[in-house]
C-alpha atoms as a PDB file:
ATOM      1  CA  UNK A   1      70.145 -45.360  64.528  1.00  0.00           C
ATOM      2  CA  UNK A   2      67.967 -42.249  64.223  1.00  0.00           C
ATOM      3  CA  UNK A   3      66.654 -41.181  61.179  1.00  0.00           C
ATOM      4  CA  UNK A   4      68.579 -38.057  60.329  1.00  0.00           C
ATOM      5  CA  UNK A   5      71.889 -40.607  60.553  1.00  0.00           C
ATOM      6  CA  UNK A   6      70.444 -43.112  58.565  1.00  0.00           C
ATOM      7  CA  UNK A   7      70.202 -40.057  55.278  1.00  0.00           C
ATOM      8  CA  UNK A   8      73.221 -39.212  55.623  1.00  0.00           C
ATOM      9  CA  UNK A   9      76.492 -40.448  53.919  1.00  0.00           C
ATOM     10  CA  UNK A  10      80.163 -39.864  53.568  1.00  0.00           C
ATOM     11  CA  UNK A  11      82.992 -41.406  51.729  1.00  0.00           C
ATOM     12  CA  UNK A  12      86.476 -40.582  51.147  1.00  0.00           C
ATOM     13  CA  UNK A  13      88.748 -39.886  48.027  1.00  0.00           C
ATOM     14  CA  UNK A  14      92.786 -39.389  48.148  1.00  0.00           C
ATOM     15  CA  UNK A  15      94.715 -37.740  45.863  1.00  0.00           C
ATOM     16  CA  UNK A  16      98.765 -39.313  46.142  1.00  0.00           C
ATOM     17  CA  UNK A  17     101.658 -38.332  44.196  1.00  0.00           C
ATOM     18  CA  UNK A  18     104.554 -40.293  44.130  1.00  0.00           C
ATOM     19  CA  UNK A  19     108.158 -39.323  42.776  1.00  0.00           C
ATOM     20  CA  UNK A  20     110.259 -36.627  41.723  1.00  0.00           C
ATOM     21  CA  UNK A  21     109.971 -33.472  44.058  1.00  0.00           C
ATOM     22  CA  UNK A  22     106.909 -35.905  46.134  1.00  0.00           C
ATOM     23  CA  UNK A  23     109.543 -37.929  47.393  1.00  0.00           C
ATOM     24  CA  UNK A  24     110.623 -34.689  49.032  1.00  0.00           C
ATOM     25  CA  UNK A  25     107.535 -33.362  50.041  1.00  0.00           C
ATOM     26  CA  UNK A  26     107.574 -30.751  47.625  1.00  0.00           C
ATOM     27  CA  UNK A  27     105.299 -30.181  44.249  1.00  0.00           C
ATOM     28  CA  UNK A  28     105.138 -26.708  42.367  1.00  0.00           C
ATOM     29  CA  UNK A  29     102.007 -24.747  44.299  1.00  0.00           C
ATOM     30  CA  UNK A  30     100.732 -24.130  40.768  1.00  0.00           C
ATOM     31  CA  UNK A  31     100.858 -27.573  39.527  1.00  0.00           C
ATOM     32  CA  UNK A  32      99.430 -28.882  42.220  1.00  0.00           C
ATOM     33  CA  UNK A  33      96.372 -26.044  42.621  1.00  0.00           C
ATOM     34  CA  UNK A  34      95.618 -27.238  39.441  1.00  0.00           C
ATOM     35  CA  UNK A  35      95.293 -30.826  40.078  1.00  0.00           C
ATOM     36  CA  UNK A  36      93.446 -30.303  43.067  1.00  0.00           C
ATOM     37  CA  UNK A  37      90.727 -28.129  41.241  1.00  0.00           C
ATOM     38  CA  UNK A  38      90.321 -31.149  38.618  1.00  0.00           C
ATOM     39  CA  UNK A  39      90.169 -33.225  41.980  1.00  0.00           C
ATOM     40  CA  UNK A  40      87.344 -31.741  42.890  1.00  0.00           C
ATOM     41  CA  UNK A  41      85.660 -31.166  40.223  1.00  0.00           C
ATOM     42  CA  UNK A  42      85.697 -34.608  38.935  1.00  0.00           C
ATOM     43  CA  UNK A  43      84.426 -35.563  42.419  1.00  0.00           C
ATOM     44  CA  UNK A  44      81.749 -32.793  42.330  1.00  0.00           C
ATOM     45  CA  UNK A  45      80.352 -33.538  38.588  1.00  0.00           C
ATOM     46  CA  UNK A  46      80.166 -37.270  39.719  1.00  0.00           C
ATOM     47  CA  UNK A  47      78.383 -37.033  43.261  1.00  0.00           C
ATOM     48  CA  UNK A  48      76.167 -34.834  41.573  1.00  0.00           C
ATOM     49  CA  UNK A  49      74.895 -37.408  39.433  1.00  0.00           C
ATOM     50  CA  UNK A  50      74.340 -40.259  41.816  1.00  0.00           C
ATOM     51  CA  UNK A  51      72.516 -38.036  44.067  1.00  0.00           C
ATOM     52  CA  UNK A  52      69.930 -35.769  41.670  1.00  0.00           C
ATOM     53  CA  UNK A  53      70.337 -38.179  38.570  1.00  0.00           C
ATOM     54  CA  UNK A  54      71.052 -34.738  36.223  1.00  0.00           C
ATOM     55  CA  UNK A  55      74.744 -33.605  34.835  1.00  0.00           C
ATOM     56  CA  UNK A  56      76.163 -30.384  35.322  1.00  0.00           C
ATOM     57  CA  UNK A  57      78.963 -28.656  34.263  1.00  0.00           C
ATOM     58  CA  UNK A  58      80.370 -26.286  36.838  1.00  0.00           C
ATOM     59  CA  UNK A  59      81.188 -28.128  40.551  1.00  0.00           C
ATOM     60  CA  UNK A  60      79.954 -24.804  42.443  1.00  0.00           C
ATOM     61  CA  UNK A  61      76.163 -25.980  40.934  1.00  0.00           C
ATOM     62  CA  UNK A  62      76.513 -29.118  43.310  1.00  0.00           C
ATOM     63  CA  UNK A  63      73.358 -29.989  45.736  1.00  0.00           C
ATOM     64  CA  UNK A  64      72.371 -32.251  48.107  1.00  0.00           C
ATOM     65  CA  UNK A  65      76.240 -32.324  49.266  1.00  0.00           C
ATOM     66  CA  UNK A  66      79.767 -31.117  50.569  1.00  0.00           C
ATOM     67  CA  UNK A  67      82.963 -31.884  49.968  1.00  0.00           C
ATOM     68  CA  UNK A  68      85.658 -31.002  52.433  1.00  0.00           C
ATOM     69  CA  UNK A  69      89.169 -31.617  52.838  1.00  0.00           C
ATOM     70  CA  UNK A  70      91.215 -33.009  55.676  1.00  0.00           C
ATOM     71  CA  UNK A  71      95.112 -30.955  55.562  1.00  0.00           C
ATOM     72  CA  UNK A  72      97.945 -33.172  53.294  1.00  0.00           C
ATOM     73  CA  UNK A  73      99.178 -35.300  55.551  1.00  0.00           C
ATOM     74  CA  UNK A  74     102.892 -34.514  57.049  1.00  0.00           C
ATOM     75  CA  UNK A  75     105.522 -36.332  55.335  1.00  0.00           C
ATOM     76  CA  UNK A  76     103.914 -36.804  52.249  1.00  0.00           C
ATOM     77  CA  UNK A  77     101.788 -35.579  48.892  1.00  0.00           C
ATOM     78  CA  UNK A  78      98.308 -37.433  49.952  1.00  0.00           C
ATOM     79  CA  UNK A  79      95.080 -35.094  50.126  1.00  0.00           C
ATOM     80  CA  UNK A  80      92.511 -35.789  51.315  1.00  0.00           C
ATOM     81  CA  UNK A  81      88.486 -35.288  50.153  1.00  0.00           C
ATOM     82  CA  UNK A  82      85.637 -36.045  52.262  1.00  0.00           C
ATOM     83  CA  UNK A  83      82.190 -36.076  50.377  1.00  0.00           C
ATOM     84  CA  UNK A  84      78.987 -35.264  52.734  1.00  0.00           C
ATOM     85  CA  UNK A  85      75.618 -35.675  51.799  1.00  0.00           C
ATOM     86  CA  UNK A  86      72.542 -35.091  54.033  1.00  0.00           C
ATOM     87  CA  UNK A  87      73.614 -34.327  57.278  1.00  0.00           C
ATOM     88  CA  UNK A  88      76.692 -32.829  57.761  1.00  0.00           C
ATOM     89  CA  UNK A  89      78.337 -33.960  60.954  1.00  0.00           C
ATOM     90  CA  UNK A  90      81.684 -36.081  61.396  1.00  0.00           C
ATOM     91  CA  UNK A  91      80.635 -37.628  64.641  1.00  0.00           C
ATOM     92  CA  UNK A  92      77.442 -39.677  63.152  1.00  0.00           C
ATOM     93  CA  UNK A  93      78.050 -40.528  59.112  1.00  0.00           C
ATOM     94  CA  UNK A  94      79.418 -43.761  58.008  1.00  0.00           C
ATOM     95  CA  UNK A  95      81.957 -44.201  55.521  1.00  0.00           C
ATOM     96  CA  UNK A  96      80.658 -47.276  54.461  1.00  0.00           C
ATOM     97  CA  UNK A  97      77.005 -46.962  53.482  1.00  0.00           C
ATOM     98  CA  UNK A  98      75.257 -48.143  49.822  1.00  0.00           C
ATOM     99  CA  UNK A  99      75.077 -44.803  48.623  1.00  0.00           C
ATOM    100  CA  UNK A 100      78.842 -44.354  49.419  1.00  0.00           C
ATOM    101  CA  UNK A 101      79.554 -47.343  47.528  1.00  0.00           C
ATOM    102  CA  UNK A 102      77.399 -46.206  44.287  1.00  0.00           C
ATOM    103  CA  UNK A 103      79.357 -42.787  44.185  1.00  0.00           C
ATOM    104  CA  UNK A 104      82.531 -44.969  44.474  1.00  0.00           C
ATOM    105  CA  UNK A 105      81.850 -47.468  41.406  1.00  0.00           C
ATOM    106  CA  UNK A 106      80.708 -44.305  39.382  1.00  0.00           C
ATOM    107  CA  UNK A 107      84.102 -42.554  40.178  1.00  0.00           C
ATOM    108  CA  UNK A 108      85.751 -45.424  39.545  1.00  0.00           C
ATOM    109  CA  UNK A 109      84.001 -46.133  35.650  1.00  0.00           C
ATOM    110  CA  UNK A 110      84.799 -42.863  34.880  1.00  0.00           C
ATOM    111  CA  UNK A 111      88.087 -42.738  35.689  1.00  0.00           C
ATOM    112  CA  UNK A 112      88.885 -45.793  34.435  1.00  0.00           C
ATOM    113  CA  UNK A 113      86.514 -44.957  30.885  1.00  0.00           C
ATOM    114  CA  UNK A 114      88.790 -41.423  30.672  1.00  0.00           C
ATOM    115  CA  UNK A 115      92.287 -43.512  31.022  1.00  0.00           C
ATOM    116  CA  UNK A 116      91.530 -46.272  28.060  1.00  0.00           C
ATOM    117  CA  UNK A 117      90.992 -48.712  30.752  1.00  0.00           C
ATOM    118  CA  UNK A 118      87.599 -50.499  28.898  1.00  0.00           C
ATOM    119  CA  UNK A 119      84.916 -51.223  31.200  1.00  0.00           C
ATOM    120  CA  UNK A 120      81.677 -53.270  30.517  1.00  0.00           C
ATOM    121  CA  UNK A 121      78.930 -50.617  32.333  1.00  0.00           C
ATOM    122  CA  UNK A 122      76.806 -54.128  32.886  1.00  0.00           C
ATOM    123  CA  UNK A 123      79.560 -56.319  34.807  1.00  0.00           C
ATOM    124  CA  UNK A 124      80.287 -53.328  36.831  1.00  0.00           C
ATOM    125  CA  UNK A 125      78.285 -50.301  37.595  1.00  0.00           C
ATOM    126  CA  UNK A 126      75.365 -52.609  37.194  1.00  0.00           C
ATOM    127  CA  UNK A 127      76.063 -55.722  39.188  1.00  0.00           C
ATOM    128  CA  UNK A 128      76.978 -52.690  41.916  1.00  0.00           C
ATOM    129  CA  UNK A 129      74.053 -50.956  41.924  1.00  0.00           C
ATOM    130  CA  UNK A 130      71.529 -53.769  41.633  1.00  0.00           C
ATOM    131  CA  UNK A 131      73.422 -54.818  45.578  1.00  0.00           C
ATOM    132  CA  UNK A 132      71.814 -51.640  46.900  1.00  0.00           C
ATOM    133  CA  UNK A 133      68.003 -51.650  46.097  1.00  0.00           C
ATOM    134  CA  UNK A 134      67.149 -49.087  48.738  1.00  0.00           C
ATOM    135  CA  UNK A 135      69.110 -46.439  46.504  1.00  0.00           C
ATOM    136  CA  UNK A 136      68.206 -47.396  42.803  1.00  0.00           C
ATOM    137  CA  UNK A 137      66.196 -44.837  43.011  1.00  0.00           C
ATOM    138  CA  UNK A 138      69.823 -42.818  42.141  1.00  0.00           C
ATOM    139  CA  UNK A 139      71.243 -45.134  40.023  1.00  0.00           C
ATOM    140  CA  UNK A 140      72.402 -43.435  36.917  1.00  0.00           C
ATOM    141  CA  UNK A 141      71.700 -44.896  33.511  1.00  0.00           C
ATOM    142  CA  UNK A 142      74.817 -45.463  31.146  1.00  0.00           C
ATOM    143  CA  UNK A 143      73.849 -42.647  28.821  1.00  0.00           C
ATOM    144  CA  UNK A 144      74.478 -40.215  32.018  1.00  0.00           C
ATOM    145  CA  UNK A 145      77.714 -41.669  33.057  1.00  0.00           C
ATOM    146  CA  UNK A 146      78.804 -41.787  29.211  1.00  0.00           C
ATOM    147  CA  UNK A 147      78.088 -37.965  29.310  1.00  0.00           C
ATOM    148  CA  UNK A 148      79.746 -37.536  32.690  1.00  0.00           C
ATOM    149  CA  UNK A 149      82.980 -38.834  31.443  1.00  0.00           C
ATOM    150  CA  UNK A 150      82.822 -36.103  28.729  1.00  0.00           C
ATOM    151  CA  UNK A 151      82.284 -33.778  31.428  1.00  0.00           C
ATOM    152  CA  UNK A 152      85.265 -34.855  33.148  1.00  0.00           C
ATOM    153  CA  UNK A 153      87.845 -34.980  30.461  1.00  0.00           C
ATOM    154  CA  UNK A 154      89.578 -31.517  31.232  1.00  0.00           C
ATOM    155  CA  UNK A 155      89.475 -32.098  34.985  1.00  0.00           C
ATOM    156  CA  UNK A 156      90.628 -35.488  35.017  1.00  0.00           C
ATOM    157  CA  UNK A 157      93.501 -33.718  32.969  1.00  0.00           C
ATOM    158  CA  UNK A 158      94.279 -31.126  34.546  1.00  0.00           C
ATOM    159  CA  UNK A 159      94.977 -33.853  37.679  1.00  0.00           C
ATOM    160  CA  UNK A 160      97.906 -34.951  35.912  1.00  0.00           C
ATOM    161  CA  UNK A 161      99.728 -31.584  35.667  1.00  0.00           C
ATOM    162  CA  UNK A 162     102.465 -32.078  37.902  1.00  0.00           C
ATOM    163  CA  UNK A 163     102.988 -35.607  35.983  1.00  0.00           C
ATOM    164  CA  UNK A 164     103.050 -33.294  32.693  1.00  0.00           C
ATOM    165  CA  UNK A 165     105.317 -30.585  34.251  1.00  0.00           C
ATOM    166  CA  UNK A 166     107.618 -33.522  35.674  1.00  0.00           C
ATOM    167  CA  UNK A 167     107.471 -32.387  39.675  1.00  0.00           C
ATOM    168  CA  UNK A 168     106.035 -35.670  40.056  1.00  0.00           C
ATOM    169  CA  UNK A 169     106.167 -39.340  38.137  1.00  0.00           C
ATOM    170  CA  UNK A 170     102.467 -40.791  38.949  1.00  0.00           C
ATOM    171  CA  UNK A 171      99.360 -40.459  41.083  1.00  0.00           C
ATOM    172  CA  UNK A 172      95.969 -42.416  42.379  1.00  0.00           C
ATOM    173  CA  UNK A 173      93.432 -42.169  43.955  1.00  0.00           C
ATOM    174  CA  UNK A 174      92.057 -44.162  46.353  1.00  0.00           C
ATOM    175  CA  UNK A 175      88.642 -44.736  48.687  1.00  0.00           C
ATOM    176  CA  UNK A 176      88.359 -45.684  52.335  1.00  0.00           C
ATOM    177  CA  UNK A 177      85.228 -47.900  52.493  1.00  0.00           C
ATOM    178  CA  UNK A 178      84.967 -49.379  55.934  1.00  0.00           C
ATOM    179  CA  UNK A 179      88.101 -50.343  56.908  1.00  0.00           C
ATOM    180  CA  UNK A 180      89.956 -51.096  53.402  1.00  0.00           C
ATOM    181  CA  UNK A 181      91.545 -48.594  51.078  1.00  0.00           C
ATOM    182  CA  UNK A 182      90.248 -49.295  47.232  1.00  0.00           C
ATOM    183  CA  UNK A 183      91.941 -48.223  44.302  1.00  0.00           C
ATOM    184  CA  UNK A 184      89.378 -45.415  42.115  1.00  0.00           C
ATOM    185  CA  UNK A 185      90.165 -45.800  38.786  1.00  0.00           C
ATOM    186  CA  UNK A 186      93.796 -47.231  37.484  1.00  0.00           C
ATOM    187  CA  UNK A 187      97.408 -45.088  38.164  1.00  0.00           C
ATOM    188  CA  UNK A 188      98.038 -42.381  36.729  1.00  0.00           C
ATOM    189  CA  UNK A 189     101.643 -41.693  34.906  1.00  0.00           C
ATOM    190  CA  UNK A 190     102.665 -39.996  31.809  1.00  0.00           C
ATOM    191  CA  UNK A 191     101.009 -42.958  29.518  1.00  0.00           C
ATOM    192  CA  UNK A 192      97.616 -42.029  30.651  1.00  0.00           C
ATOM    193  CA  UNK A 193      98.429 -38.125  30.146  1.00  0.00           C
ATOM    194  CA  UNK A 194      99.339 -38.975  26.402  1.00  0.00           C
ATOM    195  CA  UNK A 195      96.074 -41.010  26.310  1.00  0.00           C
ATOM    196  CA  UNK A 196      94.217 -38.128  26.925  1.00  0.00           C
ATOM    197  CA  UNK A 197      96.032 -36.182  24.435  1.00  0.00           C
ATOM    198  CA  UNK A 198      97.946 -37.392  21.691  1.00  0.00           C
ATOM    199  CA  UNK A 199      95.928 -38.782  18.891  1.00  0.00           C
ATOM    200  CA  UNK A 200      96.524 -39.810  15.502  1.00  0.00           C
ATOM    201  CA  UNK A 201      94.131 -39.715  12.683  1.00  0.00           C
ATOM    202  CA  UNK A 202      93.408 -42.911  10.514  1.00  0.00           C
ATOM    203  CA  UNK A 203      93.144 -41.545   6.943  1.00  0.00           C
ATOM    204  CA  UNK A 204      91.102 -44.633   5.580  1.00  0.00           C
ATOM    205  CA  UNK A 205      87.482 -44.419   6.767  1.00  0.00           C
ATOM    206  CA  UNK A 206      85.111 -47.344   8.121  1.00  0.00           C
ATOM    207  CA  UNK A 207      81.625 -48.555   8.076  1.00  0.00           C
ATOM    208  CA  UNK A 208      80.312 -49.066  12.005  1.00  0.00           C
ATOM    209  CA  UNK A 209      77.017 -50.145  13.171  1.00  0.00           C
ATOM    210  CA  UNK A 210      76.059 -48.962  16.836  1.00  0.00           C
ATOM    211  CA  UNK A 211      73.245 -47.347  19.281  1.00  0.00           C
ATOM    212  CA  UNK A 212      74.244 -43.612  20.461  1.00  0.00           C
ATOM    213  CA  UNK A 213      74.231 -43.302  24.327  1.00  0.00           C
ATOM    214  CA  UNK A 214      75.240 -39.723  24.766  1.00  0.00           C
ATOM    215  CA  UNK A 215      75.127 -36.676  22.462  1.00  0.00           C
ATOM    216  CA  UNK A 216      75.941 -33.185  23.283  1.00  0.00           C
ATOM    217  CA  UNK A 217      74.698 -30.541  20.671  1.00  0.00           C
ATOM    218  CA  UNK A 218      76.637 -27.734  21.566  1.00  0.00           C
ATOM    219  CA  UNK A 219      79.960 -29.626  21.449  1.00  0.00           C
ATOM    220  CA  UNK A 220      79.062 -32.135  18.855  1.00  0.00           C
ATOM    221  CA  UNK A 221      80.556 -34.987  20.902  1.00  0.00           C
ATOM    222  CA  UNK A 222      78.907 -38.039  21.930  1.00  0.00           C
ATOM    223  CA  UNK A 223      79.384 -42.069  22.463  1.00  0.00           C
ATOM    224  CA  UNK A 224      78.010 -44.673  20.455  1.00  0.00           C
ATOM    225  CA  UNK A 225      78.256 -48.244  21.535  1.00  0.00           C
ATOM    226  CA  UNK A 226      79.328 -50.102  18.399  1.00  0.00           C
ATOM    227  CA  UNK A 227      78.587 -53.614  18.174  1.00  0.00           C
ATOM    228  CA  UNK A 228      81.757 -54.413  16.491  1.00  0.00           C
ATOM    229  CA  UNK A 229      83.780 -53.507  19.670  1.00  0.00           C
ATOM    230  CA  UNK A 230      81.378 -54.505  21.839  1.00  0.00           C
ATOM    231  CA  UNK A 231      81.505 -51.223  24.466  1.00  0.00           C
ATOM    232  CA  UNK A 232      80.961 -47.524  24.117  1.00  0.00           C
ATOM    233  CA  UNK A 233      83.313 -45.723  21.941  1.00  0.00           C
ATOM    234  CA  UNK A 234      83.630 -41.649  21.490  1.00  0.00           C
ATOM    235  CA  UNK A 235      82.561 -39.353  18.424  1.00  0.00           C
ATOM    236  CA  UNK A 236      82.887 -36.287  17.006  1.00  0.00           C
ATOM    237  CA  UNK A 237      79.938 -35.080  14.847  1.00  0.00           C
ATOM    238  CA  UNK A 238      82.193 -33.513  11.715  1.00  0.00           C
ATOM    239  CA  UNK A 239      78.918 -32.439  10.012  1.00  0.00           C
ATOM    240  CA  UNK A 240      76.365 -30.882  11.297  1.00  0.00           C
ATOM    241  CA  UNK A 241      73.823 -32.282   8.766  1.00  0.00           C
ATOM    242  CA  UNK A 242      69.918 -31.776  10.054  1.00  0.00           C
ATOM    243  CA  UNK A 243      69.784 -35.213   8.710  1.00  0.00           C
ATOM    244  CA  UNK A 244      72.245 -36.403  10.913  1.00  0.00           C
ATOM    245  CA  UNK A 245      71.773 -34.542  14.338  1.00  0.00           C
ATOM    246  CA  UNK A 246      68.147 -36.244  13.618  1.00  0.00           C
ATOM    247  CA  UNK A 247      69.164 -39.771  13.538  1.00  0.00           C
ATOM    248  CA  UNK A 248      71.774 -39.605  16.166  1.00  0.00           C
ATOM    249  CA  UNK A 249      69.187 -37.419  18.329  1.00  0.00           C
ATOM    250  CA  UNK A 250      66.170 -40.036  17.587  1.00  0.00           C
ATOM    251  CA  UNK A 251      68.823 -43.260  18.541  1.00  0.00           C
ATOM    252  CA  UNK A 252      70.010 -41.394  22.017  1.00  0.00           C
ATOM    253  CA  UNK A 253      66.431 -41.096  23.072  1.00  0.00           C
ATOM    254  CA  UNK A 254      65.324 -44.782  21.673  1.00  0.00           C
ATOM    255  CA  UNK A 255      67.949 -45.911  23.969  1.00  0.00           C
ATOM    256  CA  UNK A 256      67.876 -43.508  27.403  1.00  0.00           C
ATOM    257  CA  UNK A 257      63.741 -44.725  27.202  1.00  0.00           C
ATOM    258  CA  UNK A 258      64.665 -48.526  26.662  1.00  0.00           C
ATOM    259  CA  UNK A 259      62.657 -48.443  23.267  1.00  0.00           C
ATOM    260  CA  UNK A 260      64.535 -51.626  21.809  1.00  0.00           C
ATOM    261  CA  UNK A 261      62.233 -51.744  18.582  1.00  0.00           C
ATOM    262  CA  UNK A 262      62.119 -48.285  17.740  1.00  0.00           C
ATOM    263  CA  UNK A 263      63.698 -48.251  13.874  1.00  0.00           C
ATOM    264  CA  UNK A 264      65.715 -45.777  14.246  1.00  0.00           C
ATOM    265  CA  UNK A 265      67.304 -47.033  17.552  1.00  0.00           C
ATOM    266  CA  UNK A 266      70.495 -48.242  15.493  1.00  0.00           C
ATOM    267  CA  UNK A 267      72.456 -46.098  13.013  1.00  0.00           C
ATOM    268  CA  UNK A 268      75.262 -46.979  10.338  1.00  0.00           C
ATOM    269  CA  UNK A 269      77.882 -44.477  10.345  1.00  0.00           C
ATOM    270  CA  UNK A 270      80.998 -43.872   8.061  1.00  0.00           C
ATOM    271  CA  UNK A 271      84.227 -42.885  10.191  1.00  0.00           C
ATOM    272  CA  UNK A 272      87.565 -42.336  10.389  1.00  0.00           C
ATOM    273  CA  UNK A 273      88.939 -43.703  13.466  1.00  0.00           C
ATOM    274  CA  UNK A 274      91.086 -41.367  15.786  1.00  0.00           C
ATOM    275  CA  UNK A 275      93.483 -43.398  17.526  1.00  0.00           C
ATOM    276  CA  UNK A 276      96.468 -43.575  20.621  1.00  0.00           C
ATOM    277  CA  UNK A 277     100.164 -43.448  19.928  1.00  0.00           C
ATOM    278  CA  UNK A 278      99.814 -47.445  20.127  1.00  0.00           C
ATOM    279  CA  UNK A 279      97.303 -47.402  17.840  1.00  0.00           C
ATOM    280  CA  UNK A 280      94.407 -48.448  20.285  1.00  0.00           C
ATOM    281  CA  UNK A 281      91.265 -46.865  18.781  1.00  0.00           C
ATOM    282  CA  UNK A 282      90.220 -43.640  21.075  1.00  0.00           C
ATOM    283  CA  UNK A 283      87.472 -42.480  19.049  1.00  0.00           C
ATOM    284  CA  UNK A 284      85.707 -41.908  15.793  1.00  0.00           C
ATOM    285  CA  UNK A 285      85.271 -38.422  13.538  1.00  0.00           C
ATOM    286  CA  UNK A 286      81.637 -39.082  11.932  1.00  0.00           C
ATOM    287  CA  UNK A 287      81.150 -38.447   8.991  1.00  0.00           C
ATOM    288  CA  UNK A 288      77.859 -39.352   7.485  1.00  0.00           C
ATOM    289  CA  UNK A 289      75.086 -41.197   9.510  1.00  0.00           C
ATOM    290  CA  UNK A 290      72.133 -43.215   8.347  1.00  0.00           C
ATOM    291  CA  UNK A 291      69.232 -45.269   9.684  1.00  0.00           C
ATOM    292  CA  UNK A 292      70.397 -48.504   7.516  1.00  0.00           C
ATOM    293  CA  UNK A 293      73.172 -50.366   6.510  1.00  0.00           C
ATOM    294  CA  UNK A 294      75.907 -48.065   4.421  1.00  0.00           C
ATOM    295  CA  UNK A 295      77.420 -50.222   1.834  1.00  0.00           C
END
């Protein structure tokens, strides 16, 4: 193998629907150019990561790659995404290379992290990425991916359109790595719409104890990994206290830098928790934050 073929990589991502006006071959052309942007963009946002280790927030901005797609395949609602990076030629990259297989996991936690389906970043991404040393040089950190799934929210969203305009009951998504198909994230359906969604406020508030992992300023929205739950969780800033940006600023960067004994690299925060028709806790609206324990 040459070495133009061995920097270059390509994987695969479908997009099926299943049901309703699918089973006839048929979805609303709106509905489904809609899905098919989020499609991409999701794709986009997440390939970006892997390969240039920085988030961005409009697809078009993505480097060091290409994403085609193959026609819908006849007799059904499948299409097809092909993700190049490096060289750009069908006849020489491999759909089954280590950097194929990081984009993949990364996909996958954020899909699966946007749906309510709890993933622990360690047992996962982690264990994935530590297989492929020749690439760790790409290997996000958690407070990146924890920022990428914010990124994602309205395109992961807007996948499920036809789902929320009833042409269709469900969708996947699914990889080709060598010669297996692997399911990217969990199916989608109606339930996983409403996740995304519908959300009812908890009017008594709570004490939690946690280390931030992502923060964005501009939206005021964030994740803190609380101790309590034992994973990363959501927030929404509700007060834009100096005091407060400070301390949840000053525990993101103890954390991205792996500064366990900086003081300030926990915070105590009082919340009210936002939570799913089911009552599965979604996320938290913070309301005061501090660098010791609130009693």
């Amino acid at each position: 193998m040459d070495t133009n073929q061995k920097k270059s990589m390509c994987i695969n991502f479908t997009l099926s629907f299943e049901g309703g006006s699918a089973d006839h071959h048929l979805i609303d052309m709106y509905d489904m150019a809609q899905a098919l942007i989020g499609f991409q963009r999701s794709i986009a946002l997440t390939t970006h990561l892997v390969l240039n280790g920085k988030i961005i927030t409009q697809a078009p901005s993505l480097k060091g790659a290409n994403i085609q797609a193959f026609p819908s395949e006849e007799g059904s609602w499948k299409m097809t995404a092909v993700v190049f990076a490096g060289i750009y030629s069908l006849s020489t990259l491999p759909n089954d290379s280590p950097l194929g297989h990081l984009i993949f996991s990364t996909y996958d936690y954020v899909i699966k992290e946007s749906l309510g389906f709890h993933v622990d970043y360690k047992q996962s991404l982690r264990e994935q990425y530590e297989k492929h040393k020749d690439v760790k040089e790409k290997i996000p950190q958690q407070h990146q991916v924890d920022s990428l799934i914010e990124k994602c929210n309205t395109a992961i969203s807007e996948i499920h359109r036809p789902i929320r305009k009833k042409s269709v009951v469900g969708a996947k998504i699914f990889s080709n790595l060598g010669q297996t198909d692997a399911n990217v994230g969990i199916p989608m359906n109606l339930k996983t719409y409403q996740y995304i969604h519908e959300e009812f406020y908890d009017k008594e508030l709570y004490i939690i104890t946690g280390r931030i992992s992502s923060y964005n300023s501009n939206t005021l929205k964030g994740r803190i990994y609380v101790f309590e739950e034992g994973r990363p969780i959501s927030f929404t800033l509700t007060d834009t206290n100096n005091e407060f940006v400070r301390l949840i600023v000053t525990s993101l960067s103890a954390n991205a830098i792996h500064e366990y004994e900086k003081q300030y690299r926990t915070v105590s925060c009082v919340v009210r928790k936002v939570k799913t028709k089911n009552g599965d806790l979604k996320r938290y609206l913070i309301i005061r934050v501090a660098n010791e324990i609130i009693e």
